[in-house]
Protein backbone atom coordinates (compact mmCIF):
# COMPACT_ATOMS: atom_id res chain seq x y z
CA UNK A 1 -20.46 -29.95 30.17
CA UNK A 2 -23.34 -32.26 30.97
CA UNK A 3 -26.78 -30.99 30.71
CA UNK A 4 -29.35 -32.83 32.93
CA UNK A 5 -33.24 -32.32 33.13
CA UNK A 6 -34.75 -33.18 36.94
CA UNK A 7 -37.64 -32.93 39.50
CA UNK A 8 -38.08 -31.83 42.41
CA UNK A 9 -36.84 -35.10 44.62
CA UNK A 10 -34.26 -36.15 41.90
CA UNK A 11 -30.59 -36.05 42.10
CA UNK A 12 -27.93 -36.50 40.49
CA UNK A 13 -24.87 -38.43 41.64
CA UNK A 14 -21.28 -37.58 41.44
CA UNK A 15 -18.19 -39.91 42.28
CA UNK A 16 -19.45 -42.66 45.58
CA UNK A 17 -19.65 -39.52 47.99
CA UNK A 18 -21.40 -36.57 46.49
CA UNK A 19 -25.23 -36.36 45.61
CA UNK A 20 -26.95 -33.05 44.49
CA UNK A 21 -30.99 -33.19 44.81
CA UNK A 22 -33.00 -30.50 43.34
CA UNK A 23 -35.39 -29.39 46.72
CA UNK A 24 -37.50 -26.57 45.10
CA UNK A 25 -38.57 -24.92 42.17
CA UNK A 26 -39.64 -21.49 42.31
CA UNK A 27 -39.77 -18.86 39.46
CA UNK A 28 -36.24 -18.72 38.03
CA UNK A 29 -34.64 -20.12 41.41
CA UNK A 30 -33.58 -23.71 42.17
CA UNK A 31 -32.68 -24.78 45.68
CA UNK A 32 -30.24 -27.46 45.79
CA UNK A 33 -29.00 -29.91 48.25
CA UNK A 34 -25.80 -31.44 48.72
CA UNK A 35 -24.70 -34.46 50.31
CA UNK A 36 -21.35 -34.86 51.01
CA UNK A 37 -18.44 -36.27 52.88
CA UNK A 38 -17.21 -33.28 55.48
CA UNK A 39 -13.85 -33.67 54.11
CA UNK A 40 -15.61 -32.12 50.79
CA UNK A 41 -15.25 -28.49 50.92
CA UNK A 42 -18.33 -27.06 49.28
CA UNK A 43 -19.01 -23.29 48.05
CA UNK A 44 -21.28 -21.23 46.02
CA UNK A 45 -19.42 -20.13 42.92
CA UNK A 46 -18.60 -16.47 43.87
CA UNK A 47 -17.45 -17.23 47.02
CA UNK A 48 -14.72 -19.65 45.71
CA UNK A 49 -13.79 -16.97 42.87
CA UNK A 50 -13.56 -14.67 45.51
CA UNK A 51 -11.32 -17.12 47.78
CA UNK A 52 -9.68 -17.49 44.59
CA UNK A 53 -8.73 -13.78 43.89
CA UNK A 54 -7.69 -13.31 47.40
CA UNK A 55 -5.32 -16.49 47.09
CA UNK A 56 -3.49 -14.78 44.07
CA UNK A 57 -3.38 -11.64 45.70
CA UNK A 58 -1.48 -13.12 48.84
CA UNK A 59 0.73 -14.79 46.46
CA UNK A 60 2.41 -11.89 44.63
CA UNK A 61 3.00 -9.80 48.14
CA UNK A 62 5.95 -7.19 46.79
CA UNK A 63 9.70 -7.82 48.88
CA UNK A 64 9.30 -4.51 50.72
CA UNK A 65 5.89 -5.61 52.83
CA UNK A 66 7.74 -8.74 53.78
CA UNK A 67 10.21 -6.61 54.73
CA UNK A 68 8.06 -4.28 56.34
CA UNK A 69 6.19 -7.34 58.56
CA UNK A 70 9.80 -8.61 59.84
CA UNK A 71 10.74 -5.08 61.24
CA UNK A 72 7.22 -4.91 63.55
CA UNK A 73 8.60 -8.76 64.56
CA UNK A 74 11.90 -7.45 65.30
CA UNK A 75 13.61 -8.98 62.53
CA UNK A 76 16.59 -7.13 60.86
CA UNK A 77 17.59 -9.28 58.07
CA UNK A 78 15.17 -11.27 56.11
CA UNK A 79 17.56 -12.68 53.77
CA UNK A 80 19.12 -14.92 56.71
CA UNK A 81 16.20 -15.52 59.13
CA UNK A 82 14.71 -18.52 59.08
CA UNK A 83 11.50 -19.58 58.35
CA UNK A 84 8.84 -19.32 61.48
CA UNK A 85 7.66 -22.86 60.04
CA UNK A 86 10.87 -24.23 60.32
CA UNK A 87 10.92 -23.61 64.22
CA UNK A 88 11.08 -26.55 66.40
CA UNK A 89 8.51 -25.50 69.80
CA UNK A 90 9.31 -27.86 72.59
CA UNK A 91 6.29 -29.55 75.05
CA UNK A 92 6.82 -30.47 78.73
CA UNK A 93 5.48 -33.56 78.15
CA UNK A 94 3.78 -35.04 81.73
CA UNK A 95 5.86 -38.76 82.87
CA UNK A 96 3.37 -41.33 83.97
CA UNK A 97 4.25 -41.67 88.08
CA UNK A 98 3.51 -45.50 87.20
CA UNK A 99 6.35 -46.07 84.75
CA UNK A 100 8.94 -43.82 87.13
């Protein structure tokens, strides 16, 4: 881990596209800012742990409350049904009266 020492004003730099400057001091707070590309998903540590947790926990969903979800969508057997992903939706596309 690198340990870095800085003002109020300073920054630090990571990578060509991420800069953290230290805005305020006060007691044992720090307010940061962060500059960043808004591609660059940015969160305070507990939230991601918590998006974490929740992540795992959708992951291991037991056999029976899949099986449980396709009966409310009218599905009888989930070993053959296809994925919803996998479904093809067709758009009306609109034909240009010019090119007709």
């Amino acid at each position: 881990m690198l340990v870095l020492t800085r003002k109020v004003g300073e920054g630090i730099s990571i990578g060509d596209d991420i800069k953290i400057v230290v805005m305020q001091i006060k007691g044992k707070q720090v307010r940061l800012g962060i500059k960043a590309s808004p591609s660059t998903v940015v969160h305070r540590e507990e939230v991601y742990q918590r998006i974490q947790d929740e992540n795992r926990q959708a992951s291991t969903t037991d056999v029976e409350s899949v099986e449980q979800a396709a009966e409310m969508f009218g599905e009888t057997d989930v070993q053959n049904t296809a994925s919803p992903l996998k479904k093809v939706t067709r758009v009306a596309r609109k034909t240009d009266p010019k090119k007709s």
